[in-house]
Protein backbone atom coordinates (compact mmCIF):
# COMPACT_ATOMS: atom_id res chain seq x y z
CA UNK A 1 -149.61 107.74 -3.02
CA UNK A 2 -151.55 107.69 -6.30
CA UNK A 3 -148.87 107.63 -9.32
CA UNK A 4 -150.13 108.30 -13.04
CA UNK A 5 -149.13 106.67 -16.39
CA UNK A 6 -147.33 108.96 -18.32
CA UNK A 7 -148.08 109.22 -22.42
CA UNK A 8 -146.89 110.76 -25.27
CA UNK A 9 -148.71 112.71 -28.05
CA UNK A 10 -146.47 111.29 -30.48
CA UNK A 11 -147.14 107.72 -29.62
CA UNK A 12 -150.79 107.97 -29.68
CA UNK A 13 -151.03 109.35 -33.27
CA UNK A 14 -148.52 107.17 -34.65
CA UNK A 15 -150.62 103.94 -33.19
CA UNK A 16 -153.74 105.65 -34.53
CA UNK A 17 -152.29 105.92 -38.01
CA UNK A 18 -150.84 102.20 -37.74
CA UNK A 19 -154.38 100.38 -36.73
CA UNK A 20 -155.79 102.27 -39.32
CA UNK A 21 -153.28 101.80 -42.20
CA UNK A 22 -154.76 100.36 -44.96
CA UNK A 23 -153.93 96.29 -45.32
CA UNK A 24 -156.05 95.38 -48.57
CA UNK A 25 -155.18 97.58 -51.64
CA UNK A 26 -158.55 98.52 -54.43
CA UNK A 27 -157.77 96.76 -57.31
CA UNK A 28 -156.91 99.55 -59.98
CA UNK A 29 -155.89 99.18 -63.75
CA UNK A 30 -153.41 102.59 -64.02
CA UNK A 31 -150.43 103.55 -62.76
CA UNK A 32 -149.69 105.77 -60.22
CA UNK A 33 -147.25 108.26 -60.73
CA UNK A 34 -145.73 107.81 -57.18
CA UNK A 35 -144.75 104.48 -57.85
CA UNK A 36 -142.82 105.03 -60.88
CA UNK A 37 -139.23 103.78 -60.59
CA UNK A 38 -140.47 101.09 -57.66
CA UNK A 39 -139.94 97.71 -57.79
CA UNK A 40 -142.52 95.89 -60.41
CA UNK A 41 -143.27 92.93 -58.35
CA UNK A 42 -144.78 95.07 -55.37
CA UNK A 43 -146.74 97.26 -57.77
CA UNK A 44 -147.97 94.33 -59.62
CA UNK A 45 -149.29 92.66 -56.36
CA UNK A 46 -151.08 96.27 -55.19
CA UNK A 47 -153.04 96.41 -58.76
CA UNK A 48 -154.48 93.10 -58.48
CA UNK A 49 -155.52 94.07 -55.12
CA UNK A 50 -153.75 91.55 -52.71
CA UNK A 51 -153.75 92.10 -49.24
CA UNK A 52 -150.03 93.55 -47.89
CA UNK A 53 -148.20 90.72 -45.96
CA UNK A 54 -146.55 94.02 -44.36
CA UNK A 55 -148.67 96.35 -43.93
CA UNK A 56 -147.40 100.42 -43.51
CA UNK A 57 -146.45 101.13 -39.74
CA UNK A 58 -147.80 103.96 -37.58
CA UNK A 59 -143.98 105.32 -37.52
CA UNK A 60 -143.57 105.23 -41.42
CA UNK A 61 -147.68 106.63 -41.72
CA UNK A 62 -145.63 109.71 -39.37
CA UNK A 63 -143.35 110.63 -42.19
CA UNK A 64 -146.37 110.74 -44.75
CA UNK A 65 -148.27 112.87 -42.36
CA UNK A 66 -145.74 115.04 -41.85
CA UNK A 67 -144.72 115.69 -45.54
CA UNK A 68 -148.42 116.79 -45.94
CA UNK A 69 -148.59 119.10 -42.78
CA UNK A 70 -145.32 120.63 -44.46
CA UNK A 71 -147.01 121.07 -47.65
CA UNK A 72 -150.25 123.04 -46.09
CA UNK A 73 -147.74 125.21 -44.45
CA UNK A 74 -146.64 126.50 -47.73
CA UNK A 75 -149.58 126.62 -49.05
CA UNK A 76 -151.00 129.07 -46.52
CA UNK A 77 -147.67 131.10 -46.38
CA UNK A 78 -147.85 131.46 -50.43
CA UNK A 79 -151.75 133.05 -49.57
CA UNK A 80 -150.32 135.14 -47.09
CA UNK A 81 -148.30 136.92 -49.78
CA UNK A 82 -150.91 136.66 -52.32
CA UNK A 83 -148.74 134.04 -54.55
CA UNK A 84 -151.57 131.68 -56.54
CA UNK A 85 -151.08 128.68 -56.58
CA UNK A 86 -152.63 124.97 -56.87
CA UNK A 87 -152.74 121.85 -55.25
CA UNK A 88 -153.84 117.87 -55.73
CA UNK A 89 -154.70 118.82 -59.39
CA UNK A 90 -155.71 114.95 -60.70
CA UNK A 91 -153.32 114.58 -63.93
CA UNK A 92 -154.04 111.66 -66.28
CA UNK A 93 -151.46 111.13 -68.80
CA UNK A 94 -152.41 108.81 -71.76
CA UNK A 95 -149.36 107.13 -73.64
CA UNK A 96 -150.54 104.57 -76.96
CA UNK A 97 -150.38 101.15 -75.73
CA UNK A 98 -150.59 101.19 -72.38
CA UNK A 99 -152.02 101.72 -69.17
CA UNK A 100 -152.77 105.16 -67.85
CA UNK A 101 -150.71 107.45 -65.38
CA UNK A 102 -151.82 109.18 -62.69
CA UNK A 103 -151.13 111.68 -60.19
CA UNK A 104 -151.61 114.36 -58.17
CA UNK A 105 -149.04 117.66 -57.71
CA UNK A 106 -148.49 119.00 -54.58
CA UNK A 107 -148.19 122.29 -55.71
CA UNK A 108 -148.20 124.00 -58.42
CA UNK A 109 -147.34 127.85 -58.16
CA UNK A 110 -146.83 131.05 -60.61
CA UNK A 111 -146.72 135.00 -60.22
CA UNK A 112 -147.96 136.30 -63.75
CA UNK A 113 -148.52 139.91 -62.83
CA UNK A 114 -146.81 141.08 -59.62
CA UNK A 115 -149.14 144.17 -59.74
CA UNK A 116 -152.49 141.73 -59.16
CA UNK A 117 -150.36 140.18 -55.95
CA UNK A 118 -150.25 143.46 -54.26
CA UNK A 119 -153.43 144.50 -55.21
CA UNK A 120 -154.64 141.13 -53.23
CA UNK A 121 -152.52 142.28 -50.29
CA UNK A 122 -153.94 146.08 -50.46
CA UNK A 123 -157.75 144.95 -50.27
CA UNK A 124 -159.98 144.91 -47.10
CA UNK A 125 -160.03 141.30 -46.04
CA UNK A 126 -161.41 142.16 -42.72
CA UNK A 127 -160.82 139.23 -40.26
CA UNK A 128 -158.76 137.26 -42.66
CA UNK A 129 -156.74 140.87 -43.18
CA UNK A 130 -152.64 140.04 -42.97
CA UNK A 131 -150.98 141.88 -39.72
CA UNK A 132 -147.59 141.81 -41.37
CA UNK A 133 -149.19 143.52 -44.79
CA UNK A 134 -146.12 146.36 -44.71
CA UNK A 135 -143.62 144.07 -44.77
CA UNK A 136 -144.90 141.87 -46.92
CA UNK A 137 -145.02 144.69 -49.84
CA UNK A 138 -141.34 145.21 -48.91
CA UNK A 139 -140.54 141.78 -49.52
CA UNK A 140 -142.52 141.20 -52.36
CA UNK A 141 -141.29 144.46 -54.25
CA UNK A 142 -137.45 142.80 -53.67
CA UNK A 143 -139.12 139.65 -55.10
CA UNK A 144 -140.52 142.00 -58.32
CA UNK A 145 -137.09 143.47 -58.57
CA UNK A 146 -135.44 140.03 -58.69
CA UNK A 147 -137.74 138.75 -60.87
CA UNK A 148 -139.47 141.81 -62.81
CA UNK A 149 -141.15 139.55 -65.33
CA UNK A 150 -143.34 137.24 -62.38
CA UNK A 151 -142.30 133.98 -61.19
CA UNK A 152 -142.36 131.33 -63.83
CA UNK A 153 -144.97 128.56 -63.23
CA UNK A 154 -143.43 125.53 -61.34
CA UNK A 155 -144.89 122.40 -60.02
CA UNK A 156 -143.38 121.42 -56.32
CA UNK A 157 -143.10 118.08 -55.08
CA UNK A 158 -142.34 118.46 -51.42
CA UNK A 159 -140.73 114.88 -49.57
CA UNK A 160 -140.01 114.32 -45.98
CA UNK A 161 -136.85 112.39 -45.28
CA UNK A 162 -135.58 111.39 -41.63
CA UNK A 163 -132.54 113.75 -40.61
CA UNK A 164 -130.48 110.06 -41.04
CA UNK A 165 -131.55 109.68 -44.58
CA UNK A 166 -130.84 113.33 -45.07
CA UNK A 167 -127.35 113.60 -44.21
CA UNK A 168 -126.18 110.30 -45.82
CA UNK A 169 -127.43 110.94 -49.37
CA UNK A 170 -125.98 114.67 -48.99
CA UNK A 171 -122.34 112.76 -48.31
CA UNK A 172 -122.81 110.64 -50.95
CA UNK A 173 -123.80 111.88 -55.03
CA UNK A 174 -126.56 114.11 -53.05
CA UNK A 175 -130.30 114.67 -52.59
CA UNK A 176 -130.47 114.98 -56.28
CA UNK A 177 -129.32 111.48 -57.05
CA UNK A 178 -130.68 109.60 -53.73
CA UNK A 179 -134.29 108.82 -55.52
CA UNK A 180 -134.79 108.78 -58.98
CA UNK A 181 -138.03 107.30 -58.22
CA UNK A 182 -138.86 111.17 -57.18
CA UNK A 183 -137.47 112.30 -60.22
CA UNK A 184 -139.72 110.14 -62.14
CA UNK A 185 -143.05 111.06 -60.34
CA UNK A 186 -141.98 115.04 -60.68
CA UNK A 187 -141.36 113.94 -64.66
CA UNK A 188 -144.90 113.19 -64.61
CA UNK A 189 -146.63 116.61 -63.69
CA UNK A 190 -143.83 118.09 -65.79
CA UNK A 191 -144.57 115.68 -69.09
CA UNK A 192 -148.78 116.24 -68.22
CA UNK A 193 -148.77 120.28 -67.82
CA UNK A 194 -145.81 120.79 -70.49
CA UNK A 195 -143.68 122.63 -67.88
CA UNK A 196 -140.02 123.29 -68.01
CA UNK A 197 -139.32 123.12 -64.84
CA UNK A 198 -140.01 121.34 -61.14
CA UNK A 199 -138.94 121.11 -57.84
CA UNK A 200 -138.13 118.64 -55.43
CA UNK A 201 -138.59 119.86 -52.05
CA UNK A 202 -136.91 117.61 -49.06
CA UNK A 203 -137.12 118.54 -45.15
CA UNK A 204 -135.76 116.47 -42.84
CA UNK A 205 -138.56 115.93 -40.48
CA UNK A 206 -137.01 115.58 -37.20
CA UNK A 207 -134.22 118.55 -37.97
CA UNK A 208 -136.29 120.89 -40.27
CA UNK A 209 -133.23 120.54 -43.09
CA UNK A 210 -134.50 121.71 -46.22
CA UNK A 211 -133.04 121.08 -49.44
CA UNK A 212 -134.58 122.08 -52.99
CA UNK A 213 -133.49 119.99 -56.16
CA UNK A 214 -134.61 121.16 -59.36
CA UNK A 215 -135.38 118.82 -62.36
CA UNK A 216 -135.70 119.41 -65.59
CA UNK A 217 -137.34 117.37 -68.89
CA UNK A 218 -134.32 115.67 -70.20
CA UNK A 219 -134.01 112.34 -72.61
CA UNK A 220 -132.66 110.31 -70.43
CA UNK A 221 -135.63 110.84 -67.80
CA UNK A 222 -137.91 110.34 -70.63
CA UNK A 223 -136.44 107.62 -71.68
CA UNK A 224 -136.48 105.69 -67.94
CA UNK A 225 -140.54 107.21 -67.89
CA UNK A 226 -141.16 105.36 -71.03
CA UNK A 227 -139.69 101.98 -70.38
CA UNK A 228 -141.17 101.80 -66.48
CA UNK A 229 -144.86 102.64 -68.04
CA UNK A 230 -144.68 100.60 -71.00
CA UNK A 231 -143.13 97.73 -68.44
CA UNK A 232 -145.71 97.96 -65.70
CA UNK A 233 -148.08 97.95 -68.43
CA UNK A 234 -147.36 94.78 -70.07
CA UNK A 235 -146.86 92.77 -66.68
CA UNK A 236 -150.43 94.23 -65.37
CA UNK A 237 -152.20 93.14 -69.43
CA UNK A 238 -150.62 90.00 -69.96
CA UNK A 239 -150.88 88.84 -66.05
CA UNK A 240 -147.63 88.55 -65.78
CA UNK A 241 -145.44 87.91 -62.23
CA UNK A 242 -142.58 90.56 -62.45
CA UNK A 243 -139.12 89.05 -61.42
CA UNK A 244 -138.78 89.74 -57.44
CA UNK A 245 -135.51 91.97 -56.15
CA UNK A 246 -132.31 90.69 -55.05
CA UNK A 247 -132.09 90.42 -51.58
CA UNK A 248 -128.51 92.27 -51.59
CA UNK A 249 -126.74 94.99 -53.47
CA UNK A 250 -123.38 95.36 -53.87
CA UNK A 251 -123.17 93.33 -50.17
CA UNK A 252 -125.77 95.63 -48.47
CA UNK A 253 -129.56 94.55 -47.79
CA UNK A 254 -131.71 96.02 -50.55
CA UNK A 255 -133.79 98.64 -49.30
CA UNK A 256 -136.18 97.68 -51.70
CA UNK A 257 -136.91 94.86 -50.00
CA UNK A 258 -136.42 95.57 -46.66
CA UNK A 259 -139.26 98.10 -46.79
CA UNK A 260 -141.65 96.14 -49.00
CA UNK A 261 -145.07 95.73 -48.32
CA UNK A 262 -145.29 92.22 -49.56
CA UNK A 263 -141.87 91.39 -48.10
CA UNK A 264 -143.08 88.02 -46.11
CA UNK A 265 -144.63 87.31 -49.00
CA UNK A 266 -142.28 87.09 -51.53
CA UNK A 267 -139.08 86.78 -49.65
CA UNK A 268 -139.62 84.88 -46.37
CA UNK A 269 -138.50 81.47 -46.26
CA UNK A 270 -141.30 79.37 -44.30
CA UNK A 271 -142.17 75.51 -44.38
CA UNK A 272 -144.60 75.54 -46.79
CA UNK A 273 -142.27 77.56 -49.58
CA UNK A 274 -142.54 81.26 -50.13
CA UNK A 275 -146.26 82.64 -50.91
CA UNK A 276 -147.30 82.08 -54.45
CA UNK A 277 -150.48 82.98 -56.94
């Protein structure tokens, strides 16, 4: 009797998305705004361009992927109700002395005029025309009364955590404490568009958990923006090897290096000595 392999959808993409990870950074001069807050000696390593000793995995590459299908998912649902909004908007920030930020917003989202949004939803949009159109005026016209002056605009950063993840930072000082490497990348879009206010948006992939943490411009976050730029800045201009992590904190592995892309190279111990430049 003839038996078949068995194989699952899951497996395939996540082996797709590790063979084609990327393994050999482009040199760049600027700092992305995602990095903020990471650890100097990995970001110092990407900019010059060296190859990763440890390169991104199929199964991590998953929990990118996934954040972004999330993301489109809003994005359609906000056109649905006629909510405009933005996306990937390429922010440069320029700050004297040093190298320049970058970054792109997930979303960025207002209501100015609740009477344009249902004007959007009342038109003939013949195939693309919304089957749910009645209710949708009955939820937006709750939204109007809740909000009668429009929806203020906000930029969106949306994460995707594992449901693990999730529930030990929410039993600890919370979501809004677990990554102020987040907090520094939404600082960003906040410091380049002069907004008041943004949102961190974190679903727990393999639950759907959704939490949303809002941040707002404080000195103490511009403060930590200032010192990380003007940091990363004078390691990348003066060529300058930033200190490596510790290994441990406070007795536990450092995350920081357990998931670094250079880890073998900086912190395996091999006969010939670690790898140096």
């Amino acid at each position: 009797m003839e038996t078949h392999d068995h194989w699952n959808l899951k497996d395939l993409v996540a082996s797709l998305m590790g063979a084609t990870a990327e393994t050999e950074p482009a040199p760049r001069a600027e700092i992305w705004a995602s990095d903020l807050g990471k650890p100097h000696i990995d970001r110092w390593l990407q900019m010059k361009g060296v190859p990763y000793s440890n390169p991104a995995t199929g199964e991590s590459l998953m929990t990118f992927f996934l954040g972004k299908q999330i993301e489109l998912g809003i994005g359609q649902m906000l056109t649905r109700c006629g909510v405009a909004f933005r996306a990937q908007e390429r922010l440069t920030l320029e700050e004297r002395g040093c190298l320049p930020v970058v970054g792109k917003p997930d979303l960025i989202a207002a209501v100015d005029d609740w009477e344009a949004v249902r004007a959007y939803l009342a038109k003939d949009q013949g195939v693309d025309a919304v089957p749910e159109r009645e209710p949708l005026k009955r939820l937006l016209a709750t939204w109007q009364a809740q909000h009668p002056r429009g929806l203020p605009c906000t930029v969106f950063e949306v994460k995707s955590l594992n449901s693990q993840a999730f529930k030990y930072h929410r039993g600890q000082e919370g979501l809004s404490n677990a990554y102020p490497h987040h907090k520094l990348q939404l600082y960003t879009y906040l410091r380049g568009l002069g907004l008041e206010e943004g949102h961190l948006l974190y679903v727990a992939r393999d639950t759907g958990w959704i939490e949303e943490v809002v941040i707002r411009p404080t000195k103490a976050l511009e403060q930590a923006w200032l010192e990380d730029v003007d940091r990363m800045s004078a390691y990348f201009r003066n060529d300058e090897r930033p200190p490596l992590e510790p290994r441990t904190v406070d007795g536990k592995p450092n995350w920081r290096v357990t998931y670094s892309r250079y880890r073998d190279y900086l912190y395996e111990e091999v006969p010939h000595g670690a790898f140096a430049f």
